[in-house]
C-alpha atoms as a PDB file:
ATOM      1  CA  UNK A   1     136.527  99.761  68.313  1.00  0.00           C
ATOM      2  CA  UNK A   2     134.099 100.698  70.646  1.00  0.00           C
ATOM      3  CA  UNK A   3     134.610  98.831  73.607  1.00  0.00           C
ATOM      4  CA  UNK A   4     135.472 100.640  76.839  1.00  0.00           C
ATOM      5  CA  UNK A   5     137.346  98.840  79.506  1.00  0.00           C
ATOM      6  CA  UNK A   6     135.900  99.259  83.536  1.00  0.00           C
ATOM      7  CA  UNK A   7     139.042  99.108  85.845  1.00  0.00           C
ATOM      8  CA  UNK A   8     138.868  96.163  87.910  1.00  0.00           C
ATOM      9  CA  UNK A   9     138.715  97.556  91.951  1.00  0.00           C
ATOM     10  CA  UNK A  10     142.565  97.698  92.976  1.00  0.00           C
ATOM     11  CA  UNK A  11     143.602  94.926  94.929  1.00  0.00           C
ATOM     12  CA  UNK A  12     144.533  95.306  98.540  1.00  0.00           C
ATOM     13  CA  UNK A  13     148.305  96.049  99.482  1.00  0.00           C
ATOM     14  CA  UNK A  14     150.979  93.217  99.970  1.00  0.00           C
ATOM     15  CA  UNK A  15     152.547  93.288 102.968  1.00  0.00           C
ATOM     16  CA  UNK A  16     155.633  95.471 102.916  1.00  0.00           C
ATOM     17  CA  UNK A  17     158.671  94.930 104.699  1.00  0.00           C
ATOM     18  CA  UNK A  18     160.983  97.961 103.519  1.00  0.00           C
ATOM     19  CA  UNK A  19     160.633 101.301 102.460  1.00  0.00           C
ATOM     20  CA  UNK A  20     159.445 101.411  98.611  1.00  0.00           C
ATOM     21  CA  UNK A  21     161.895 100.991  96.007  1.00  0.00           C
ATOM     22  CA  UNK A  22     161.981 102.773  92.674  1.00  0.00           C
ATOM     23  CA  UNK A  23     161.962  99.955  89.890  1.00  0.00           C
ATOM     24  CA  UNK A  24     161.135  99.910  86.111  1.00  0.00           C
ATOM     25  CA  UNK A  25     157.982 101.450  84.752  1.00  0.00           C
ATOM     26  CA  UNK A  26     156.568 100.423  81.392  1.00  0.00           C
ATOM     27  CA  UNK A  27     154.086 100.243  79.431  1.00  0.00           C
ATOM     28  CA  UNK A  28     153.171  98.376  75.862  1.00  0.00           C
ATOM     29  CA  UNK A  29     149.571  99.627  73.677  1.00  0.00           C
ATOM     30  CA  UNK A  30     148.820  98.051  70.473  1.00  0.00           C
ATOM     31  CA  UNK A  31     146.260  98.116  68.418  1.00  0.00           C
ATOM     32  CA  UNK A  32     145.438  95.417  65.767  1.00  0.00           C
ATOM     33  CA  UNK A  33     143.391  96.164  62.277  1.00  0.00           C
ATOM     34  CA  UNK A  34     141.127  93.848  59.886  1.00  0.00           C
ATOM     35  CA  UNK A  35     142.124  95.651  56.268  1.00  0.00           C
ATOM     36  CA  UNK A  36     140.873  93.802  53.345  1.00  0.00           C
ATOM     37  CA  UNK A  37     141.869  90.101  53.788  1.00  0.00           C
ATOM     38  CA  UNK A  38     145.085  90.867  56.023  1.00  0.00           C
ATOM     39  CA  UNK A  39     145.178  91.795  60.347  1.00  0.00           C
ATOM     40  CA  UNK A  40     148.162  94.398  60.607  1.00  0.00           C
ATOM     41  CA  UNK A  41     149.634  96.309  63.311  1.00  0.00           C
ATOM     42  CA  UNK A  42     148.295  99.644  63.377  1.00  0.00           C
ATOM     43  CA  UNK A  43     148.889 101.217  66.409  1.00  0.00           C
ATOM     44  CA  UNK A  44     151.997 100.500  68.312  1.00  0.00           C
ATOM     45  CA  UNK A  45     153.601 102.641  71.291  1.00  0.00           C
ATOM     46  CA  UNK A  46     155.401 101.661  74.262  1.00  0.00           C
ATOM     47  CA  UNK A  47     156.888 103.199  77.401  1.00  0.00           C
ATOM     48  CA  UNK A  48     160.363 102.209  79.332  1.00  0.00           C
ATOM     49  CA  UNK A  49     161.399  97.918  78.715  1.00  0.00           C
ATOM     50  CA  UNK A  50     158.071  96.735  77.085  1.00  0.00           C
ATOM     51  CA  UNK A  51     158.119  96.132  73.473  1.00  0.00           C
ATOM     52  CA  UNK A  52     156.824  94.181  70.704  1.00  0.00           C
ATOM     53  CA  UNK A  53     158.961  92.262  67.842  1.00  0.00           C
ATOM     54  CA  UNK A  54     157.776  93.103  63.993  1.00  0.00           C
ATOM     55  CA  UNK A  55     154.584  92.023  62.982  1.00  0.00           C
ATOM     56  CA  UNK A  56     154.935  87.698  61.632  1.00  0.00           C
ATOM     57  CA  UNK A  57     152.391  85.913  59.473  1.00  0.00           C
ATOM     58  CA  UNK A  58     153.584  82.829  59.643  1.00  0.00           C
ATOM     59  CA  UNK A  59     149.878  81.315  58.759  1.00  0.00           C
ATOM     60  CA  UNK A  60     148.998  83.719  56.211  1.00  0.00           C
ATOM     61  CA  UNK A  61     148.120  87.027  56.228  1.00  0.00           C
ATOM     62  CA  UNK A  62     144.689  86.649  58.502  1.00  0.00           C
ATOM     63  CA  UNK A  63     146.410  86.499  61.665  1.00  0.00           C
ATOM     64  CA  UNK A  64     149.114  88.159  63.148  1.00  0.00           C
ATOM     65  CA  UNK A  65     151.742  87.077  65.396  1.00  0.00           C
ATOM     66  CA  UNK A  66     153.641  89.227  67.760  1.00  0.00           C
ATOM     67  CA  UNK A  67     155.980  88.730  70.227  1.00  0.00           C
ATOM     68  CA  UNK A  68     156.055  91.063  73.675  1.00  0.00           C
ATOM     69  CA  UNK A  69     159.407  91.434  75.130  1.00  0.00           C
ATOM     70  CA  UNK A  70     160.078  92.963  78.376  1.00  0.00           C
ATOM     71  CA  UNK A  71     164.106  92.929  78.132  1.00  0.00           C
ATOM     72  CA  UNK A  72     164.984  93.054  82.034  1.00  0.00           C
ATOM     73  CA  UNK A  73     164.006  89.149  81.450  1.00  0.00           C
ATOM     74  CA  UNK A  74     161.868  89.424  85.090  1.00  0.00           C
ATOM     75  CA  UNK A  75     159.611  91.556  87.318  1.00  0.00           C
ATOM     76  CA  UNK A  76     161.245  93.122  90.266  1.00  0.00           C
ATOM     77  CA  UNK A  77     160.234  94.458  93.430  1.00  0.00           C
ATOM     78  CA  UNK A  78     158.379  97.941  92.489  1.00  0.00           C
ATOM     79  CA  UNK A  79     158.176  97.328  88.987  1.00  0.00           C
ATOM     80  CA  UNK A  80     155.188  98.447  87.393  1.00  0.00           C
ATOM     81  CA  UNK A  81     153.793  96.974  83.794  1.00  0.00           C
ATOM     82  CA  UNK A  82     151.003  97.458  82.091  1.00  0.00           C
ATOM     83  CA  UNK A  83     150.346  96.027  78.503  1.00  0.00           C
ATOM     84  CA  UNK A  84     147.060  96.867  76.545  1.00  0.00           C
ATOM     85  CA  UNK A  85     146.008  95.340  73.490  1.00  0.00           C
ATOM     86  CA  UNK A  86     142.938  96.051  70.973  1.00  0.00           C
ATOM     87  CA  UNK A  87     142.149  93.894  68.749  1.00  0.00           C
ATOM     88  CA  UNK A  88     139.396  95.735  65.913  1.00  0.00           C
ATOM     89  CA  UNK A  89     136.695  94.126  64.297  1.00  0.00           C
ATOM     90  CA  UNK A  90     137.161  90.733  62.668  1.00  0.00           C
ATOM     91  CA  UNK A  91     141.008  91.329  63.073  1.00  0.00           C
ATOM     92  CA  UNK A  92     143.033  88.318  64.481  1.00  0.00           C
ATOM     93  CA  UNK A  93     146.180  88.501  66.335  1.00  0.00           C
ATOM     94  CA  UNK A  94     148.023  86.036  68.767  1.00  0.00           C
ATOM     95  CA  UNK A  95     150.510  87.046  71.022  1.00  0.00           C
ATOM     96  CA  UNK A  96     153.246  85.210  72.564  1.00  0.00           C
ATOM     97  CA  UNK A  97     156.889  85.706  74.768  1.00  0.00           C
ATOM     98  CA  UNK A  98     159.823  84.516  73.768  1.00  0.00           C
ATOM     99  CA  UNK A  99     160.728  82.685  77.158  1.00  0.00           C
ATOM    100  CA  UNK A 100     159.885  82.079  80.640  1.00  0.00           C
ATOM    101  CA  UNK A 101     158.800  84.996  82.609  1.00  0.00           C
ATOM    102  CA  UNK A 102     160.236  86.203  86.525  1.00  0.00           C
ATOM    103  CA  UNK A 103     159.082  87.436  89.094  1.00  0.00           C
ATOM    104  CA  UNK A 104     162.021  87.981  91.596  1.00  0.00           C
ATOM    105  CA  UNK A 105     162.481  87.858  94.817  1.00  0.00           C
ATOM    106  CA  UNK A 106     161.953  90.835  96.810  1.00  0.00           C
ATOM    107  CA  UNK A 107     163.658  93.515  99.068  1.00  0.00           C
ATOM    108  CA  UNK A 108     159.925  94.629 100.238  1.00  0.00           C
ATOM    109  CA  UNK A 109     158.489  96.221  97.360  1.00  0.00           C
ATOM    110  CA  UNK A 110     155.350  94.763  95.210  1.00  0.00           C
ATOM    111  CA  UNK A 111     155.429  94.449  92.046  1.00  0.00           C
ATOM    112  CA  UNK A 112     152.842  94.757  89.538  1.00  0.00           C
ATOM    113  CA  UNK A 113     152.018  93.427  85.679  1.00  0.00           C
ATOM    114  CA  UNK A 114     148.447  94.705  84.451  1.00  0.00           C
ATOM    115  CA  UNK A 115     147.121  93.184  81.293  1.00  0.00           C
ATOM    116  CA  UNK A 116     143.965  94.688  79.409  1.00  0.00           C
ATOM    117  CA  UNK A 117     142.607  93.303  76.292  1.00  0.00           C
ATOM    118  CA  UNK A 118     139.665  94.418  74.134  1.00  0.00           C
ATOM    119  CA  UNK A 119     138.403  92.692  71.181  1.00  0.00           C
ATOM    120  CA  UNK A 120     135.743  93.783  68.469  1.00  0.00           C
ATOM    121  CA  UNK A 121     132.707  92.029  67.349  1.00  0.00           C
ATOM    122  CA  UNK A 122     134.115  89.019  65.018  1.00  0.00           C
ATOM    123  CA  UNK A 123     137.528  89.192  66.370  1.00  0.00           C
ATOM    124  CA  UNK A 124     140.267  86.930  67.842  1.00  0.00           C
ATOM    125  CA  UNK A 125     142.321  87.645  70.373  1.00  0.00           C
ATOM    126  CA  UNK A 126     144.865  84.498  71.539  1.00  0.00           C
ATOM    127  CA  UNK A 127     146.676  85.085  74.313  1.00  0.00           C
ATOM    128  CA  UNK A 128     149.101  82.851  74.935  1.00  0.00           C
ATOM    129  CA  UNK A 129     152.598  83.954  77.204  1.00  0.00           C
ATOM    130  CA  UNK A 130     154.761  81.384  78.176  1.00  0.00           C
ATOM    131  CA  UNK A 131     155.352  80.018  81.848  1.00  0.00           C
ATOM    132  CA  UNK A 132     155.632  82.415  84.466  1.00  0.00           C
ATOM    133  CA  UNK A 133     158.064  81.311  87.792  1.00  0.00           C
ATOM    134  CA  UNK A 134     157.624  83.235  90.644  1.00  0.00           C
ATOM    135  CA  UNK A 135     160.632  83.310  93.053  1.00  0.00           C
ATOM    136  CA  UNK A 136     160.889  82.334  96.555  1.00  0.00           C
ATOM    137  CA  UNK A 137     160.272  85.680  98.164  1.00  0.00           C
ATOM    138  CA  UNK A 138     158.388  87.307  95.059  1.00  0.00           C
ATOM    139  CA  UNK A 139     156.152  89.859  95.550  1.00  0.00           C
ATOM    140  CA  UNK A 140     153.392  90.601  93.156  1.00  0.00           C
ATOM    141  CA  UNK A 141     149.897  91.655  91.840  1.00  0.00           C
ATOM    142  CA  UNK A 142     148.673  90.015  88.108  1.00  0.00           C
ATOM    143  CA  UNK A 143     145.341  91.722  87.040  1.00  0.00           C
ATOM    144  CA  UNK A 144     144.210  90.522  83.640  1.00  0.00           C
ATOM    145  CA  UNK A 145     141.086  92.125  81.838  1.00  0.00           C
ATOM    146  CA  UNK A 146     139.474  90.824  78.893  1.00  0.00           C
ATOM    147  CA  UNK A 147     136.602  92.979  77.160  1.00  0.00           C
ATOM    148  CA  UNK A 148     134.774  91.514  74.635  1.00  0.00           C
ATOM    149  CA  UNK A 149     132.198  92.642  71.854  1.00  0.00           C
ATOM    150  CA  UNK A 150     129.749  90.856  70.317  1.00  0.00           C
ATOM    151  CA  UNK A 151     130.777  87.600  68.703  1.00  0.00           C
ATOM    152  CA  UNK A 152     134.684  88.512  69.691  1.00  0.00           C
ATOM    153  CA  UNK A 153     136.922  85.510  70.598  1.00  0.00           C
ATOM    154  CA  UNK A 154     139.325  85.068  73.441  1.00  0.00           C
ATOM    155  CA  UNK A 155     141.504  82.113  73.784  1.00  0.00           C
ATOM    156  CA  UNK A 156     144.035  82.681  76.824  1.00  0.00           C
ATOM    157  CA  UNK A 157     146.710  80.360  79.083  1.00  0.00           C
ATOM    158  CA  UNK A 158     148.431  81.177  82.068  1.00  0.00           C
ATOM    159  CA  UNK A 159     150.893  79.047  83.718  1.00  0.00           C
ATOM    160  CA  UNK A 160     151.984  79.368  87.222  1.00  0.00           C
ATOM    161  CA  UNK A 161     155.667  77.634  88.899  1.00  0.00           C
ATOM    162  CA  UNK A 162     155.608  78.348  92.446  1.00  0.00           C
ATOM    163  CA  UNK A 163     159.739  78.353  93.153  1.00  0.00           C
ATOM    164  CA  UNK A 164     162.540  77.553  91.258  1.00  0.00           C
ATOM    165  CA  UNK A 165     161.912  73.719  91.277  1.00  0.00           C
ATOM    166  CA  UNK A 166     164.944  72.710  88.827  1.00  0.00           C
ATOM    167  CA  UNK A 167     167.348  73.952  91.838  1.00  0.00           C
ATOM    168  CA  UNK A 168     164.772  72.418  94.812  1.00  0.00           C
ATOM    169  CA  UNK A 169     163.265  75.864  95.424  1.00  0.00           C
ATOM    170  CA  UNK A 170     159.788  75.921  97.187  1.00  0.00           C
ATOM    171  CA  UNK A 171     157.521  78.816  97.535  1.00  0.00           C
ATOM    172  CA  UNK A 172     158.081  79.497 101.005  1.00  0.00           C
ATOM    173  CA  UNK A 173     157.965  83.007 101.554  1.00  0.00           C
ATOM    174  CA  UNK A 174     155.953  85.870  99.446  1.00  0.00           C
ATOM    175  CA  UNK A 175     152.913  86.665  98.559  1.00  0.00           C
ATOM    176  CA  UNK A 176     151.687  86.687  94.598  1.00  0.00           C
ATOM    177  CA  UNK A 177     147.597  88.164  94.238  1.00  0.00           C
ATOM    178  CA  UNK A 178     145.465  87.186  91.418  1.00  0.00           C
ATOM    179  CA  UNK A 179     142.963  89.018  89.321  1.00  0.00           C
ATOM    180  CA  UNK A 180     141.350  88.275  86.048  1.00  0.00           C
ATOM    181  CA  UNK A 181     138.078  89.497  84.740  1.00  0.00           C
ATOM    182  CA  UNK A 182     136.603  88.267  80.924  1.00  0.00           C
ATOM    183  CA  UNK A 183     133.016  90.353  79.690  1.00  0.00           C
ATOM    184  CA  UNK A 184     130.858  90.564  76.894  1.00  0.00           C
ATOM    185  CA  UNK A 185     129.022  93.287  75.781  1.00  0.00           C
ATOM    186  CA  UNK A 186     129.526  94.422  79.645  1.00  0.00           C
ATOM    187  CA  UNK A 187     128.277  91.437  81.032  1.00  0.00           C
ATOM    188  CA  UNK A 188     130.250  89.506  83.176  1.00  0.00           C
ATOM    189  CA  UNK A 189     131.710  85.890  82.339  1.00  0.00           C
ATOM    190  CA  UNK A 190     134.441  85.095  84.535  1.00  0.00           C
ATOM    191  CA  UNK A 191     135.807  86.585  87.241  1.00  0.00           C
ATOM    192  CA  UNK A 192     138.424  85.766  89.365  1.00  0.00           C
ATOM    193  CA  UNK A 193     140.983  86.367  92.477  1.00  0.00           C
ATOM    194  CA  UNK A 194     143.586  84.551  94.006  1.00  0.00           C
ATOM    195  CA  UNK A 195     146.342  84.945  96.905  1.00  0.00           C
ATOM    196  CA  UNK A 196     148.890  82.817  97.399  1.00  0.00           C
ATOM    197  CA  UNK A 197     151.589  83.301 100.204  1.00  0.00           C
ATOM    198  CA  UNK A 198     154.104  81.881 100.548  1.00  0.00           C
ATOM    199  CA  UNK A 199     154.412  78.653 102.790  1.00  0.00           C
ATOM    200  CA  UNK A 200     150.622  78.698 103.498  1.00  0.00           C
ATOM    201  CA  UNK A 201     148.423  75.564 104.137  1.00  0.00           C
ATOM    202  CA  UNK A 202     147.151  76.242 100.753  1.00  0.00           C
ATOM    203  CA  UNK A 203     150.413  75.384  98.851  1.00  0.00           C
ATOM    204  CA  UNK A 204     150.199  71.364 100.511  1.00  0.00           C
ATOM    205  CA  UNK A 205     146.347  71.470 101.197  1.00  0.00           C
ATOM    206  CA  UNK A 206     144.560  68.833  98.736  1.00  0.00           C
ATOM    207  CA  UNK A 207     142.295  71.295  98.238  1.00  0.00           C
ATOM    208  CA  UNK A 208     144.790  73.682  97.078  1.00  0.00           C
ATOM    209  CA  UNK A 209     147.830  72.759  95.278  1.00  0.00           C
ATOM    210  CA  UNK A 210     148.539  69.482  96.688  1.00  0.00           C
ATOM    211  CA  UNK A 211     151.894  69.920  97.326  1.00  0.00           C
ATOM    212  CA  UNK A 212     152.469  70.368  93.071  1.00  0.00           C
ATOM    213  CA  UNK A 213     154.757  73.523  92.459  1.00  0.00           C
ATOM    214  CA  UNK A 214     153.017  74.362  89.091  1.00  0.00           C
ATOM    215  CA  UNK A 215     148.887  75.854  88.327  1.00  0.00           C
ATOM    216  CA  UNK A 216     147.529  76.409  85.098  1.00  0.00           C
ATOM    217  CA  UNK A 217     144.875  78.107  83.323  1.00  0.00           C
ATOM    218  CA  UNK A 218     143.424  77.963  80.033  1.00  0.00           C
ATOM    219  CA  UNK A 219     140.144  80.043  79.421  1.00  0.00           C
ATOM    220  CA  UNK A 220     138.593  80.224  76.192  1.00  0.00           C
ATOM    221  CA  UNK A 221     135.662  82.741  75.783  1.00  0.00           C
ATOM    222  CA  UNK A 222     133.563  82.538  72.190  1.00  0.00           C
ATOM    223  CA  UNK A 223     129.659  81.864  71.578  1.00  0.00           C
ATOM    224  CA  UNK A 224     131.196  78.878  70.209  1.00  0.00           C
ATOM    225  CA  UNK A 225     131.805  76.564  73.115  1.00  0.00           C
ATOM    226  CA  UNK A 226     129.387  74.126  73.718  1.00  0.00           C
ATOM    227  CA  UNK A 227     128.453  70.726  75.391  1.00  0.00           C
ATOM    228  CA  UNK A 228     130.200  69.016  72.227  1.00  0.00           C
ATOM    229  CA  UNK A 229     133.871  71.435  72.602  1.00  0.00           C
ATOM    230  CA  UNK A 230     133.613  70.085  76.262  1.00  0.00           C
ATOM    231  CA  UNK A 231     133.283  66.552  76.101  1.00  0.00           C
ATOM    232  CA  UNK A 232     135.692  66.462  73.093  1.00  0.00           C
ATOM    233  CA  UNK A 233     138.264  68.276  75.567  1.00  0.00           C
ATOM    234  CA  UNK A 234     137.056  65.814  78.408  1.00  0.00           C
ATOM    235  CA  UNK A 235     138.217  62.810  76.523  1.00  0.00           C
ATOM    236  CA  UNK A 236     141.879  64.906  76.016  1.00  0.00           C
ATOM    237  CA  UNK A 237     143.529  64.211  79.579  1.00  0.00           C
ATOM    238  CA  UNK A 238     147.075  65.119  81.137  1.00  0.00           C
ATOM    239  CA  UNK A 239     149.601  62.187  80.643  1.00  0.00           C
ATOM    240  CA  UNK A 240     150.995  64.254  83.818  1.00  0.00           C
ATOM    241  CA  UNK A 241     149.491  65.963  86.480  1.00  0.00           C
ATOM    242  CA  UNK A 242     145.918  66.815  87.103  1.00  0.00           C
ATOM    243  CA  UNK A 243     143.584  68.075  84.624  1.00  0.00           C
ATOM    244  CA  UNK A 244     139.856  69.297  84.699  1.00  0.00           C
ATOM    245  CA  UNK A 245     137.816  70.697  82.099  1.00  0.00           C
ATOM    246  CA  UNK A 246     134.163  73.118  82.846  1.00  0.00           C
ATOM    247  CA  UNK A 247     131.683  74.848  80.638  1.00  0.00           C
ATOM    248  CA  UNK A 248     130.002  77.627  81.926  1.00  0.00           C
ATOM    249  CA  UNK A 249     128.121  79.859  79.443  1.00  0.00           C
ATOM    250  CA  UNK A 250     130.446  81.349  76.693  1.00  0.00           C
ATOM    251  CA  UNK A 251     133.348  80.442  78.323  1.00  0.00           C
ATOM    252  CA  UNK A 252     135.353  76.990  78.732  1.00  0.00           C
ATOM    253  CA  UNK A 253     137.769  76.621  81.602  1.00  0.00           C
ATOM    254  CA  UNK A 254     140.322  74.050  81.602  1.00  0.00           C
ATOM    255  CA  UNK A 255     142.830  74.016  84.830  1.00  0.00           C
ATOM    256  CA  UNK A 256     146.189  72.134  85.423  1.00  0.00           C
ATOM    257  CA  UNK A 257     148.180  70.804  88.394  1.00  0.00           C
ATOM    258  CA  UNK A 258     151.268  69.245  87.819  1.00  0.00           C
ATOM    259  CA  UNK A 259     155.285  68.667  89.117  1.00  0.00           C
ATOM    260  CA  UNK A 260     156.564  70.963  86.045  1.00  0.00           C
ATOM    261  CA  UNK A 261     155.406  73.219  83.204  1.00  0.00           C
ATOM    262  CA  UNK A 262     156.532  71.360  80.413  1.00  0.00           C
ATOM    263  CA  UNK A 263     153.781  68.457  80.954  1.00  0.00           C
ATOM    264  CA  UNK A 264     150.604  71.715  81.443  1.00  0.00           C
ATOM    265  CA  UNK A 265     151.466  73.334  78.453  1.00  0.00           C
ATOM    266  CA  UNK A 266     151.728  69.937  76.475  1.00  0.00           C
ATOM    267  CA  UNK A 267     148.319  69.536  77.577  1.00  0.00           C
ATOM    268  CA  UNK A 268     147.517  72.844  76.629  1.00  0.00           C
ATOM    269  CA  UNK A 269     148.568  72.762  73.680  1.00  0.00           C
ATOM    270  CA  UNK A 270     146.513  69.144  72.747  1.00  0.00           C
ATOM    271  CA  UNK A 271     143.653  70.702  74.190  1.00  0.00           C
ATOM    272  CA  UNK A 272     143.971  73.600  71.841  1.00  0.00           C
ATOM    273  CA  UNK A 273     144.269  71.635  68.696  1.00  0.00           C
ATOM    274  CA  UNK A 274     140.490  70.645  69.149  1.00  0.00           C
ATOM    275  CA  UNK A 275     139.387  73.864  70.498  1.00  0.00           C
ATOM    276  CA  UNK A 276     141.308  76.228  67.889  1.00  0.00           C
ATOM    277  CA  UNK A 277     139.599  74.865  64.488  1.00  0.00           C
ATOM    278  CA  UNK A 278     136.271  74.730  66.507  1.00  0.00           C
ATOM    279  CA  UNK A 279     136.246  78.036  67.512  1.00  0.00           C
ATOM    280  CA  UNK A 280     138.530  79.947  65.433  1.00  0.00           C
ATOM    281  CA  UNK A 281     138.487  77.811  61.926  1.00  0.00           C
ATOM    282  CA  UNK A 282     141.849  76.928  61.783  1.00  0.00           C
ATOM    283  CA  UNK A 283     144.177  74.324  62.910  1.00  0.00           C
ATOM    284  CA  UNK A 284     146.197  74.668  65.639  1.00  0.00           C
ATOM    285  CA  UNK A 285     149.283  76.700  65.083  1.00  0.00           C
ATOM    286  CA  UNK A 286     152.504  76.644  67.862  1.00  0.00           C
ATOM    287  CA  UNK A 287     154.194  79.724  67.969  1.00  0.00           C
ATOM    288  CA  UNK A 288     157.384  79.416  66.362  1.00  0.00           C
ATOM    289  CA  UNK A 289     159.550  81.117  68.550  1.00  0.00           C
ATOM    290  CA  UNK A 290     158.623  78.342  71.534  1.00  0.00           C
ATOM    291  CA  UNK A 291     161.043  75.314  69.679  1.00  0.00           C
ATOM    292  CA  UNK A 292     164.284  78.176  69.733  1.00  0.00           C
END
């Protein structure tokens, strides 16, 4: 595929409190095929504790499932990820985790996790990590890039738990910075950034987080969303939390804020039942490896 990737400007520093400390570097690059009626793996290389697990099919052979693993089981203080994933021309792949990602506390040193995806005219690309729980005391830098060609399809979630709320943990110190950025044809369609320290107004603020320890994000990107896909999703609301769906051109955003993750990914994952066979053609599928 064609498409060529512009590097989103780097985000400012975090505020350091110690010297730099080494910490894992790694990287992950596939690269995903349409051959005859089947998506396959075709390019696959990694660098340091990223990998992916063998290609699955568990809906047939049009899309594949993959699994990333990053075996350290968290991000530390100056780790340094970057995971980059091309999906070819009318080739369909979802990707997954097999568990709850970490960001740790830390000693001083940022961390970083930088996700690119490109996807070719008349492919899919779903996107679709489990939770993330960032630490008291984390701190971090998420950039996420999406480039898209043509009629390319991106379907992504992102889920957000501010502390470790099972053991009464708030986000009180820290500092986690956002970045996503989703175009077509190099044309802009979302972008994004967000900071959240620690213990700032904006954590209890009813204009921020309202006191609720967990944000989510679901942003699907296709010439297929419409005023129908959105008032269909309108109708879907969050038995917990809040829940808010928008259309802007080529791109529906849906947003969560809620007391856990388990209620924002059920939501999620109603939502996507409706939006997955209107978008994609098929029904929705739940990736295995999420009831183990």
């Amino acid at each position: 595929m064609n498409a060529v990737i512009e590097r989103l400007p780097a985000l400012a520093p975090l505020p350091r409190s110690h010297p730099a400390a080494p910490g894992w570097e790694a990287a992950l690059q596939l690269g995903f095929e349409r051959r005859g009626a089947r998506t396959v793996l075709a390019r696959r290389s990694h660098r340091g504790p990223l990998r992916l697990q063998k290609a699955l099919y568990p809906e047939g052979e049009a899309v594949c499932h993959g699994i990333v693993l990053h075996p350290p089981a968290g991000i530390a203080g100056g780790d340094s990820l970057e995971i980059d994933v091309s999906v070819g021309r009318d080739a369909h792949a979802l990707l997954t985790t097999p568990g709850a990602g970490k960001w740790y506390r830390s000693a001083g040193a940022a961390a970083r996790l930088v996700q690119r995806i490109a996807v070719g005219d008349g492919g899919v690309c779903e996107w679709l990590p489990q939770e993330s729980i960032v630490f008291d005391g984390a701190l971090g830098r998420l950039e996420t890039e999406v480039e898209l060609a043509g009629e390319a399809c991106f379907v992504g979630t992102e889920l957000l738990c501010f502390g470790r709320t099972g053991s009464g943990e708030r986000f009180a110190h820290g500092d986690l910075r956002l970045a996503t950025r989703i175009r077509r044809d190099g044309k802009a369609l979302w972008r994004e950034r967000g900071h959240i320290a620690g213990g700032s107004a904006l954590l209890e603020s009813p204009a921020g987080f309202a006191g609720q320890p967990v944000v989510g994000s679901l942003l699907v990107a296709s010439p297929k969303c419409d005023t129908g896909l959105r008032d269909v999703c309108r109708e879907i609301g969050p038995t917990v939390g809040q829940g808010g769906v928008t259309l802007l051109p080529g791109l529906l955003v849906a947003r969560w804020l809620g007391p856990a993750c388990e209620p924002g990914r059920e939501w999620f994952m109603r939502l996507l039942a409706a939006i997955r066979p209107a978008v994609v053609g098929l029904p929705m599928r739940v990736p295995r490896i999420w009831n183990t």
